[in-house]
PDB file of N, CA and C in Angstrom:
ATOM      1  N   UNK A   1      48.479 226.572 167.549  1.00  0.00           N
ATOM      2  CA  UNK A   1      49.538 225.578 167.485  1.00  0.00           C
ATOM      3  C   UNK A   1      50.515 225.812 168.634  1.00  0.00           C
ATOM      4  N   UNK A   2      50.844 224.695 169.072  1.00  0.00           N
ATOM      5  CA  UNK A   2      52.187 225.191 170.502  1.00  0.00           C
ATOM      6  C   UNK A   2      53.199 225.206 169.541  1.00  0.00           C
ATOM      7  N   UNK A   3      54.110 225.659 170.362  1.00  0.00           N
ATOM      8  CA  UNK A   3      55.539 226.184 169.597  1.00  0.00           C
ATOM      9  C   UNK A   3      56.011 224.921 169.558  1.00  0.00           C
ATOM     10  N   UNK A   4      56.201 223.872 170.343  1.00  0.00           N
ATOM     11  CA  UNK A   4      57.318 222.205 170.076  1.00  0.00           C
ATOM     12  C   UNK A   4      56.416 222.451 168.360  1.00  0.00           C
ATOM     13  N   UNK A   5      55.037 222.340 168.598  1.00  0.00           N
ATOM     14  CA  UNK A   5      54.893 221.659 166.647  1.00  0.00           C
ATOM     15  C   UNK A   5      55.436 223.275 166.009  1.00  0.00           C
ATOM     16  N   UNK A   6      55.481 224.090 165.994  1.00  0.00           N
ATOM     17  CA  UNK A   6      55.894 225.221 165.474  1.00  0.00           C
ATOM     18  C   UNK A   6      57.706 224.889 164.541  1.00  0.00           C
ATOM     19  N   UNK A   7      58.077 224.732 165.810  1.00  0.00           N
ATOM     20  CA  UNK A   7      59.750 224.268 165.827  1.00  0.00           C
ATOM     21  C   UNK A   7      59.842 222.909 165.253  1.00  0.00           C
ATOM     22  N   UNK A   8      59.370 222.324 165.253  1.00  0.00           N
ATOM     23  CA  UNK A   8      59.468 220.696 164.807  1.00  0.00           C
ATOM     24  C   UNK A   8      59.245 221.062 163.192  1.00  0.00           C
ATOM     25  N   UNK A   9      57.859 222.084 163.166  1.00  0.00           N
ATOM     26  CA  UNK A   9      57.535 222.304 161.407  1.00  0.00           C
ATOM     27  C   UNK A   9      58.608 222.812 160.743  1.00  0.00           C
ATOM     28  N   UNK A  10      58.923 223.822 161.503  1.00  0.00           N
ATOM     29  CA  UNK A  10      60.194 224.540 160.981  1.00  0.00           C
ATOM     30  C   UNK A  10      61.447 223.612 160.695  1.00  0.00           C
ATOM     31  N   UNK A  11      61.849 223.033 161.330  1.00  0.00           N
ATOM     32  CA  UNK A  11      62.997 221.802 161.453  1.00  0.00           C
ATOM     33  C   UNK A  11      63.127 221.516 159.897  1.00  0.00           C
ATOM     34  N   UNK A  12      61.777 220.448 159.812  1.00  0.00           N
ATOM     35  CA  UNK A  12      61.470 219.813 158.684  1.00  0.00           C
ATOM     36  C   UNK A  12      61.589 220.619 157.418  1.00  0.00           C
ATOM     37  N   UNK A  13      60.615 221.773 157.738  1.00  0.00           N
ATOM     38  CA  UNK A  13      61.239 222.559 156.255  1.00  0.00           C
ATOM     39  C   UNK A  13      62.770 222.870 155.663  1.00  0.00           C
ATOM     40  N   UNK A  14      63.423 222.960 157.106  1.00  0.00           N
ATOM     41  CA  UNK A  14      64.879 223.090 156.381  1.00  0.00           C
ATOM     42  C   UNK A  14      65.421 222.056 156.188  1.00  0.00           C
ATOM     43  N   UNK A  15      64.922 220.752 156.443  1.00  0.00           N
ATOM     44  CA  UNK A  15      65.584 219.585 156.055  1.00  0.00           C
ATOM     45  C   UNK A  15      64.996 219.492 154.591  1.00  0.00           C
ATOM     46  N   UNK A  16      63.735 219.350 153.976  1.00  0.00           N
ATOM     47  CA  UNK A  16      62.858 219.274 153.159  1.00  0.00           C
ATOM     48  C   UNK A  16      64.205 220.036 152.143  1.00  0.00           C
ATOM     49  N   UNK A  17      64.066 221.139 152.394  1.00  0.00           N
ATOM     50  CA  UNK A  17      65.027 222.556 151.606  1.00  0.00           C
ATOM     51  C   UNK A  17      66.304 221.766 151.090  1.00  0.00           C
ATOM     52  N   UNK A  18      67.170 221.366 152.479  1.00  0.00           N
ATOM     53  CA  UNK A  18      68.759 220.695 151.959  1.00  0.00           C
ATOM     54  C   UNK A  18      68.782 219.701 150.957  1.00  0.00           C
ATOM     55  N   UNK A  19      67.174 218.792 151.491  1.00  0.00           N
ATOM     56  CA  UNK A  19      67.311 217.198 150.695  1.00  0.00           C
ATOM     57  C   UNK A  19      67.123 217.563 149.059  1.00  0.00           C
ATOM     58  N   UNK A  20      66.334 218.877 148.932  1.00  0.00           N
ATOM     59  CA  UNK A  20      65.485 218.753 147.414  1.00  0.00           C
ATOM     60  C   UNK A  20      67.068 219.485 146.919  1.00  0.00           C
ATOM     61  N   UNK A  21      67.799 220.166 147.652  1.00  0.00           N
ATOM     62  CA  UNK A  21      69.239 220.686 146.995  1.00  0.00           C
ATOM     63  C   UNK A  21      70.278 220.026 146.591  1.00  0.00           C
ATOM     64  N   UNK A  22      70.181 218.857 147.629  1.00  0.00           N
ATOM     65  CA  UNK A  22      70.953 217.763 147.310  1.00  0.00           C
ATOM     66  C   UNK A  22      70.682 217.131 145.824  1.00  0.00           C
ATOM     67  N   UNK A  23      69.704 216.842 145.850  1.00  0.00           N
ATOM     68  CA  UNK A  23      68.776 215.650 144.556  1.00  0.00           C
ATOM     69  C   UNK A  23      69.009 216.450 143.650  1.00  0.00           C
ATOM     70  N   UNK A  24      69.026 218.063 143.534  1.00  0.00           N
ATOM     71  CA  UNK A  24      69.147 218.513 142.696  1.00  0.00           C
ATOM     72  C   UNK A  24      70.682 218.770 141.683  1.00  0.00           C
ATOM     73  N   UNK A  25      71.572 218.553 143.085  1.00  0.00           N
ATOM     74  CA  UNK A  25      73.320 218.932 142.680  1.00  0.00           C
ATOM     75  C   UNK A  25      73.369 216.809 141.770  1.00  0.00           C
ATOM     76  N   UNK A  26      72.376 216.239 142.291  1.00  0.00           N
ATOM     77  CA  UNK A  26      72.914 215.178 141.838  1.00  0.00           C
ATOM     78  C   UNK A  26      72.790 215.097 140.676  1.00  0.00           C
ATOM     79  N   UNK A  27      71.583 215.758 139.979  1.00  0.00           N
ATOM     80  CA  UNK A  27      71.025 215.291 138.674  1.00  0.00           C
ATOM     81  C   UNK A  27      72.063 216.299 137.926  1.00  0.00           C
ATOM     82  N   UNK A  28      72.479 217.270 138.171  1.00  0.00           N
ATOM     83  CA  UNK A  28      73.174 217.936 137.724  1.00  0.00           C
ATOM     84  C   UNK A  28      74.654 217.111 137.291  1.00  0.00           C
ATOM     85  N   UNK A  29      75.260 216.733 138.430  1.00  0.00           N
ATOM     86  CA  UNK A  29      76.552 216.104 138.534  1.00  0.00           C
ATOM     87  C   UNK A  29      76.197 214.643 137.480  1.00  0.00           C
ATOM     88  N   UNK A  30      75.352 214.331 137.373  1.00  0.00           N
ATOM     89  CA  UNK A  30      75.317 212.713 136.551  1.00  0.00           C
ATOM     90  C   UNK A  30      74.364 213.519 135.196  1.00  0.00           C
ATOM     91  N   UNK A  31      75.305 213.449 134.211  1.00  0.00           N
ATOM     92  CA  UNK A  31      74.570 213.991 132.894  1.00  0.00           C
ATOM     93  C   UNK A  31      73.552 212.767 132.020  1.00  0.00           C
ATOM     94  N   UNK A  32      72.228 213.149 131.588  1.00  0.00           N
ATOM     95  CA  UNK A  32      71.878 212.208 131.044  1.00  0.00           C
ATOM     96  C   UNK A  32      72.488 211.247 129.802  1.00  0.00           C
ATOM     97  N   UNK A  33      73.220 212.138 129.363  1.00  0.00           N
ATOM     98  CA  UNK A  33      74.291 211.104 128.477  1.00  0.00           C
ATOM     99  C   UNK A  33      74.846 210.150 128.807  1.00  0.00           C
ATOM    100  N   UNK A  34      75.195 210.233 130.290  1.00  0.00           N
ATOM    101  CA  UNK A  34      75.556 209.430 130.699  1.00  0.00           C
ATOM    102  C   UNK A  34      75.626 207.719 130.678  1.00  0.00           C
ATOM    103  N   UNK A  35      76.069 207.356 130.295  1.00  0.00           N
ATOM    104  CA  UNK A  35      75.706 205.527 130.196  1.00  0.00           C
ATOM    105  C   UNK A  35      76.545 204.686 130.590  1.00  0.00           C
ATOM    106  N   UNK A  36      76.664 203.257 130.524  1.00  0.00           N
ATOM    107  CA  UNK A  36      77.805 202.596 130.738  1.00  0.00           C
ATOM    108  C   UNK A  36      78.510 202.499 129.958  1.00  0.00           C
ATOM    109  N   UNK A  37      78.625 202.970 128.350  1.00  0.00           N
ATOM    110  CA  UNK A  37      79.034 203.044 127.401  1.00  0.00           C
ATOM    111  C   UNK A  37      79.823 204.065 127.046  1.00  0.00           C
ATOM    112  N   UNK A  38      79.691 205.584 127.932  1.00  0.00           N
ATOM    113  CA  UNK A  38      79.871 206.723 128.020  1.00  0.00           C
ATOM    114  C   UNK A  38      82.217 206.758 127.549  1.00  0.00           C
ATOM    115  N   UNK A  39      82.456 207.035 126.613  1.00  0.00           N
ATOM    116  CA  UNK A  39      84.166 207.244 126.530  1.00  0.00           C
ATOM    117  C   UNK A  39      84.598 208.610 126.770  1.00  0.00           C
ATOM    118  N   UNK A  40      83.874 209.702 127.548  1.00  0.00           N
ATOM    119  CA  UNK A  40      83.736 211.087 127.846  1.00  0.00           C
ATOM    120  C   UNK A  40      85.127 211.048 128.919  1.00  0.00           C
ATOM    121  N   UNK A  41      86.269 211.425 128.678  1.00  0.00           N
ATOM    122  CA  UNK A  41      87.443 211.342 129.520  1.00  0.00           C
ATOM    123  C   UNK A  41      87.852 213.162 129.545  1.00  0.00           C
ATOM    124  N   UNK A  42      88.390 213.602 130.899  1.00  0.00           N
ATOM    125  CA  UNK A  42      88.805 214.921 131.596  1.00  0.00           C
ATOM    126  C   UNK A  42      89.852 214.375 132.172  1.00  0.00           C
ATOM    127  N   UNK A  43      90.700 215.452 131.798  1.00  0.00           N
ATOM    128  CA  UNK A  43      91.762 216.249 132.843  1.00  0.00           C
ATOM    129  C   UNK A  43      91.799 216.129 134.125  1.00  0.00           C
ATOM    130  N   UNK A  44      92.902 216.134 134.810  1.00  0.00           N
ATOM    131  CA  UNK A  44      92.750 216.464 136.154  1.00  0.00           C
ATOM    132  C   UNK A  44      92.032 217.699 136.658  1.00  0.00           C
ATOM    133  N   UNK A  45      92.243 218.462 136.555  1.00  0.00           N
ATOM    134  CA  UNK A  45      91.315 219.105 136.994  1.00  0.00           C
ATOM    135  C   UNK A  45      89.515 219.579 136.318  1.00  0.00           C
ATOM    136  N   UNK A  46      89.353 219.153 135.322  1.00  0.00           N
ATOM    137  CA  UNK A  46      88.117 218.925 135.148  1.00  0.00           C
ATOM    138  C   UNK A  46      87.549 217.727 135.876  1.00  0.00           C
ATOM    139  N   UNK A  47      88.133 216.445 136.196  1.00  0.00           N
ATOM    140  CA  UNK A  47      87.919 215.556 137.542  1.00  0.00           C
ATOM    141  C   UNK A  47      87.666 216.022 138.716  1.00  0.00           C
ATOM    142  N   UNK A  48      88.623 216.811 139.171  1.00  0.00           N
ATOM    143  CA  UNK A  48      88.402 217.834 140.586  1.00  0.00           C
ATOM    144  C   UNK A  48      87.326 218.390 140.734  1.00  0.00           C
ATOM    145  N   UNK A  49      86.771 218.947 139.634  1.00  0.00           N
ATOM    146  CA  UNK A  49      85.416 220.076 139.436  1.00  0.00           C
ATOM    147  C   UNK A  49      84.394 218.954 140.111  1.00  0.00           C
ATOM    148  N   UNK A  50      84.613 218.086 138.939  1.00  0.00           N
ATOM    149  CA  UNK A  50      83.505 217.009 138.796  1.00  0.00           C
ATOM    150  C   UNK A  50      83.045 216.259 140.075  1.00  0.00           C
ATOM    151  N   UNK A  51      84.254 215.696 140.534  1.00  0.00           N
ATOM    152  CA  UNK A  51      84.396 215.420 142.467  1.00  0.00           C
ATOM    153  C   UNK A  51      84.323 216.245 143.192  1.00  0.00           C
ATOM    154  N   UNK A  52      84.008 217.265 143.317  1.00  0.00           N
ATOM    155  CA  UNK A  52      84.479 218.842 143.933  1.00  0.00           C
ATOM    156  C   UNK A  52      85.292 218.393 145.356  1.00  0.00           C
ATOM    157  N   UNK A  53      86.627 219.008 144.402  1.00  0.00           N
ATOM    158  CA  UNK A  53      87.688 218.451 145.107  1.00  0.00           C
ATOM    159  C   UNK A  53      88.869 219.191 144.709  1.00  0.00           C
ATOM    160  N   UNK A  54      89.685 219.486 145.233  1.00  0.00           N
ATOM    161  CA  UNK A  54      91.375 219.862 144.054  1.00  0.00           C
ATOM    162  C   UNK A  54      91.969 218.794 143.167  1.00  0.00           C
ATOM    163  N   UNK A  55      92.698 219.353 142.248  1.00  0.00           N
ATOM    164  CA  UNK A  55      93.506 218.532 141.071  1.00  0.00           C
ATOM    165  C   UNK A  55      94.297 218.315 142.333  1.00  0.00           C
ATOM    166  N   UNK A  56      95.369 218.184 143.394  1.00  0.00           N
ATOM    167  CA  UNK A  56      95.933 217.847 144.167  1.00  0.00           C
ATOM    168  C   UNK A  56      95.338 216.647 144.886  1.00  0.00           C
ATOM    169  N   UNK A  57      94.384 216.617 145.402  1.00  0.00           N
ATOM    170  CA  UNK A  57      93.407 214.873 145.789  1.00  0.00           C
ATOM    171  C   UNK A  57      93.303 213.898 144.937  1.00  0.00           C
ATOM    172  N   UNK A  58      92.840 214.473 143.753  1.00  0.00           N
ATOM    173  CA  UNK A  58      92.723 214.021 142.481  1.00  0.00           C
ATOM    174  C   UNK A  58      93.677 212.818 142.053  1.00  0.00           C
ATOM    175  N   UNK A  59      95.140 213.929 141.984  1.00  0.00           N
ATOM    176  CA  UNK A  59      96.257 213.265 142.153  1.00  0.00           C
ATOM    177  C   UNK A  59      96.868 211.985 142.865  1.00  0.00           C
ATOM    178  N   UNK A  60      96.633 212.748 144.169  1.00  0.00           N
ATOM    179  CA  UNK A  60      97.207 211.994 145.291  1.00  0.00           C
ATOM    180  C   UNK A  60      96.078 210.390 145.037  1.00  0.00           C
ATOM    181  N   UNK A  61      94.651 210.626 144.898  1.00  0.00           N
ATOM    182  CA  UNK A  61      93.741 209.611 145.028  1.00  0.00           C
ATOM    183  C   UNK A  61      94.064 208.199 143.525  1.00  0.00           C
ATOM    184  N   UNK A  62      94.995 209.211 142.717  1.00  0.00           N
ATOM    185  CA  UNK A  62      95.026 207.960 141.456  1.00  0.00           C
ATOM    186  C   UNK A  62      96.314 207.652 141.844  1.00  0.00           C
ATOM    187  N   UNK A  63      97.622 207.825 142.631  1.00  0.00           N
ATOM    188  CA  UNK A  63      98.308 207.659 142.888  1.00  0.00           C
ATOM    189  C   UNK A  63      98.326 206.535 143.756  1.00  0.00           C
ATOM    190  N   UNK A  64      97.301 206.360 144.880  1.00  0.00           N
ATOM    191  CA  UNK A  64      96.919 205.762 145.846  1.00  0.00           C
ATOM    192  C   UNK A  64      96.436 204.181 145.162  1.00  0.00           C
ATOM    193  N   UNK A  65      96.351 204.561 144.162  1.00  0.00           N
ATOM    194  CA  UNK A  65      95.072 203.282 143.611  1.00  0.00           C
ATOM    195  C   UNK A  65      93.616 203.701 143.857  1.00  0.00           C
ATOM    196  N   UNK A  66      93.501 204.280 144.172  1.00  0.00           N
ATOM    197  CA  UNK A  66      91.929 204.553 144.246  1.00  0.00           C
ATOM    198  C   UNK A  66      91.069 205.260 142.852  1.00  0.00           C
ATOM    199  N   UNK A  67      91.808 205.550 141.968  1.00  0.00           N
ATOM    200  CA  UNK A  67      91.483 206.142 140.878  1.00  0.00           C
ATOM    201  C   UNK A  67      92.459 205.963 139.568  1.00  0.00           C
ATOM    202  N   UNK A  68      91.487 205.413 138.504  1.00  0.00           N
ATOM    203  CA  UNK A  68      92.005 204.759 137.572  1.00  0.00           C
ATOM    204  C   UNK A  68      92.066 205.852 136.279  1.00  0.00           C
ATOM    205  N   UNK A  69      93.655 206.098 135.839  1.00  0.00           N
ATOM    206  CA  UNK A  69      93.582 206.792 134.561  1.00  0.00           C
ATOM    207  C   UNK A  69      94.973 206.234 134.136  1.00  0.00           C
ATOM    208  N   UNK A  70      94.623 207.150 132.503  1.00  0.00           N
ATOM    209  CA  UNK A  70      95.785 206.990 132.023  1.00  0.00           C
ATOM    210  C   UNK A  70      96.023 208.278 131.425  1.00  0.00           C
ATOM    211  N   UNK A  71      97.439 207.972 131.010  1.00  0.00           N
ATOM    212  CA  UNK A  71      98.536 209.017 130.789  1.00  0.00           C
ATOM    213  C   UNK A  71      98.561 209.336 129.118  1.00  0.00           C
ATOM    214  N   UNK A  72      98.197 210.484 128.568  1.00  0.00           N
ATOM    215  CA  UNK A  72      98.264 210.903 127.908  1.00  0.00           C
ATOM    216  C   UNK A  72      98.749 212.202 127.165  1.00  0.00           C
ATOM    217  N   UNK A  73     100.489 211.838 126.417  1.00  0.00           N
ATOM    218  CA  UNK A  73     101.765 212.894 126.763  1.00  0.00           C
ATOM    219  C   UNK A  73     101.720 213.025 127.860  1.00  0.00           C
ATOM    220  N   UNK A  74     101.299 214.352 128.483  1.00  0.00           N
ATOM    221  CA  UNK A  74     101.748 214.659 129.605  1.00  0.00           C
ATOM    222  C   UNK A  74     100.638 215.046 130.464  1.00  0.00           C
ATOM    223  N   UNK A  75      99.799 214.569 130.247  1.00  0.00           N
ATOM    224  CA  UNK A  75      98.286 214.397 130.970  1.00  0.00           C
ATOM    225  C   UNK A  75      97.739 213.417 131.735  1.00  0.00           C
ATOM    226  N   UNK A  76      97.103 213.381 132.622  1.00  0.00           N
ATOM    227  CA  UNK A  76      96.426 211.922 132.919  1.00  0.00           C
ATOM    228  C   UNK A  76      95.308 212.351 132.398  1.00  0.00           C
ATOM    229  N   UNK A  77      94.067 211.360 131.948  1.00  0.00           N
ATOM    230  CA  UNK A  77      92.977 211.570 131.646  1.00  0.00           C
ATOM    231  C   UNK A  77      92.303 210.450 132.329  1.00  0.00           C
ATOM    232  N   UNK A  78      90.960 211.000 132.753  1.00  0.00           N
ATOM    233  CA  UNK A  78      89.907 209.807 133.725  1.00  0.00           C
ATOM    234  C   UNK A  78      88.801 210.044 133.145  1.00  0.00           C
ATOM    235  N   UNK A  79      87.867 208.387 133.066  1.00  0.00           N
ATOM    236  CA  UNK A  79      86.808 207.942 132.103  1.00  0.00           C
ATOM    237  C   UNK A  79      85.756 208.664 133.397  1.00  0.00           C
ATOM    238  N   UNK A  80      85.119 209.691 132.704  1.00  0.00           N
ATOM    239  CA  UNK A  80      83.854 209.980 133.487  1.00  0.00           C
ATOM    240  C   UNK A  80      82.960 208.851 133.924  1.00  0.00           C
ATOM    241  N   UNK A  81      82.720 207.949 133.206  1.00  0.00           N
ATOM    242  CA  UNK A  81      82.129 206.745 134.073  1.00  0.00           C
ATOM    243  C   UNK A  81      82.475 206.464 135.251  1.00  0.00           C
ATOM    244  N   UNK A  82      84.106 206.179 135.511  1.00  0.00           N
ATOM    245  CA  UNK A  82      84.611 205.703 136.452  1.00  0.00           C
ATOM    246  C   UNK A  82      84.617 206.648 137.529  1.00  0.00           C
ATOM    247  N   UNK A  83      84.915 207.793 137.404  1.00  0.00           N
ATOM    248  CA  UNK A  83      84.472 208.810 138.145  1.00  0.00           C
ATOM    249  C   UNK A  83      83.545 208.739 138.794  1.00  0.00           C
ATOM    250  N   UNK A  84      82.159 208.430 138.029  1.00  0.00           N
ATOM    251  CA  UNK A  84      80.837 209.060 138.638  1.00  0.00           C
ATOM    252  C   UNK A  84      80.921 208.056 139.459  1.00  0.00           C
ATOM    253  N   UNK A  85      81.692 206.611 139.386  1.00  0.00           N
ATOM    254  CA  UNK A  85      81.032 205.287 140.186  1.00  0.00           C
ATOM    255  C   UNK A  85      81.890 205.521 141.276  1.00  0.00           C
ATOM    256  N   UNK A  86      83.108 206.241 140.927  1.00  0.00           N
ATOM    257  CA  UNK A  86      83.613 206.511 142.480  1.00  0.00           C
ATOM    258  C   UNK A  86      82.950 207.613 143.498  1.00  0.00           C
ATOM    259  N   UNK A  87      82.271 208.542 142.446  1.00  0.00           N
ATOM    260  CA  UNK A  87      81.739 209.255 143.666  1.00  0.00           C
ATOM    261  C   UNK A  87      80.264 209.016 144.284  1.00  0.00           C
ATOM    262  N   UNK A  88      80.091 207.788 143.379  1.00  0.00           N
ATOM    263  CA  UNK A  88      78.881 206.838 144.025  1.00  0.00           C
ATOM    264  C   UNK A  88      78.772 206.305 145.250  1.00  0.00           C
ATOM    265  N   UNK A  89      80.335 205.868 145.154  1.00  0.00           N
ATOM    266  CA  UNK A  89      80.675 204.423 146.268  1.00  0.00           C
ATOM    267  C   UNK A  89      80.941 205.877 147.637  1.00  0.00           C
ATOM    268  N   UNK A  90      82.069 206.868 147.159  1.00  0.00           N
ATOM    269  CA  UNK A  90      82.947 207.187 148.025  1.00  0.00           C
ATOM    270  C   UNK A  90      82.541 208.183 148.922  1.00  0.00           C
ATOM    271  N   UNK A  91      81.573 209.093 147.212  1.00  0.00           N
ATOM    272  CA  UNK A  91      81.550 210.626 148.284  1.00  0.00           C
ATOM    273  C   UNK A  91      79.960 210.764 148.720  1.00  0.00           C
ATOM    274  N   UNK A  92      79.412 210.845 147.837  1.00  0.00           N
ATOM    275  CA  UNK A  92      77.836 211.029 147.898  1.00  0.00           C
ATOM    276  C   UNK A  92      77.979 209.834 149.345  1.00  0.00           C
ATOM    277  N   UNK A  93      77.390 208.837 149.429  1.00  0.00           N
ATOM    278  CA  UNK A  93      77.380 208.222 151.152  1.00  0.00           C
ATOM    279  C   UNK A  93      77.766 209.383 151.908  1.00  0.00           C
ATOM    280  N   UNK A  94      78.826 209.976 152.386  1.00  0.00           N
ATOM    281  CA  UNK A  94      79.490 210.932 153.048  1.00  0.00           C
ATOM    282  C   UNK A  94      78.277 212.013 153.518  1.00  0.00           C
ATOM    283  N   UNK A  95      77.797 212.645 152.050  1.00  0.00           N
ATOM    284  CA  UNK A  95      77.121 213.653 152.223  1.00  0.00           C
ATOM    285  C   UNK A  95      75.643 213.144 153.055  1.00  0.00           C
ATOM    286  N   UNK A  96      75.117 212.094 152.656  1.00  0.00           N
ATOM    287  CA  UNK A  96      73.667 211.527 153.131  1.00  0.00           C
ATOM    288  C   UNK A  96      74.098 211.233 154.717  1.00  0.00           C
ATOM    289  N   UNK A  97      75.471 211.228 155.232  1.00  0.00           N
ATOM    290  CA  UNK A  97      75.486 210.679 156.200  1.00  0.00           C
ATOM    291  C   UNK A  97      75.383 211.978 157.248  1.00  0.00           C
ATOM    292  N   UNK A  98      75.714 213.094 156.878  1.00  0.00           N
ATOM    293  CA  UNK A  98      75.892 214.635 157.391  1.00  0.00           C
ATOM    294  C   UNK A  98      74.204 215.150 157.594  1.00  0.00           C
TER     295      UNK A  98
END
């Protein structure tokens, strides 16, 4: 084998490697419970986890309008649905684009 296909094979395997890691953080991050029906609501910072992100973005991002919760006593709480569809639209793209 010449080394260009050597290096080219190699390439691919570590792409092969990232993509199956990726697919894998996804199935993880979207629980099969999951549904459109789903009333599963977190904390700010159980949101953060979930976005992997800080309770500080979190913040700033429902503040912004970009993220929809409500206030409970002295909590905000966000519908994991809405979550997952923001990190549908917002973040995941991001990562496929890297």
């Amino acid at each position: 084998m010449s080394r260009n296909l050597q290096t080219e094979i190699g390439l691919l395997r570590q792409e092969v490697s990232y993509l199956t890691k990726l697919v894998e953080g996804m199935r993880r991050d979207i629980p099969d419970r999951l549904s459109p029906y789903s009333n599963r609501v977190m904390n700010e910072s159980q949101a953060a986890r979930y976005l992997g992100t800080s309770p500080q973005s979190v913040r700033r991002r429902r503040e912004a309008g970009k993220l929809s919760a409500r206030k409970e006593g002295r909590h905000w709480m966000y519908k994991e649905k809405e979550l997952a569809q923001y990190k549908a639209k917002n973040i995941l793209p991001k990562i496929w684009k890297e």
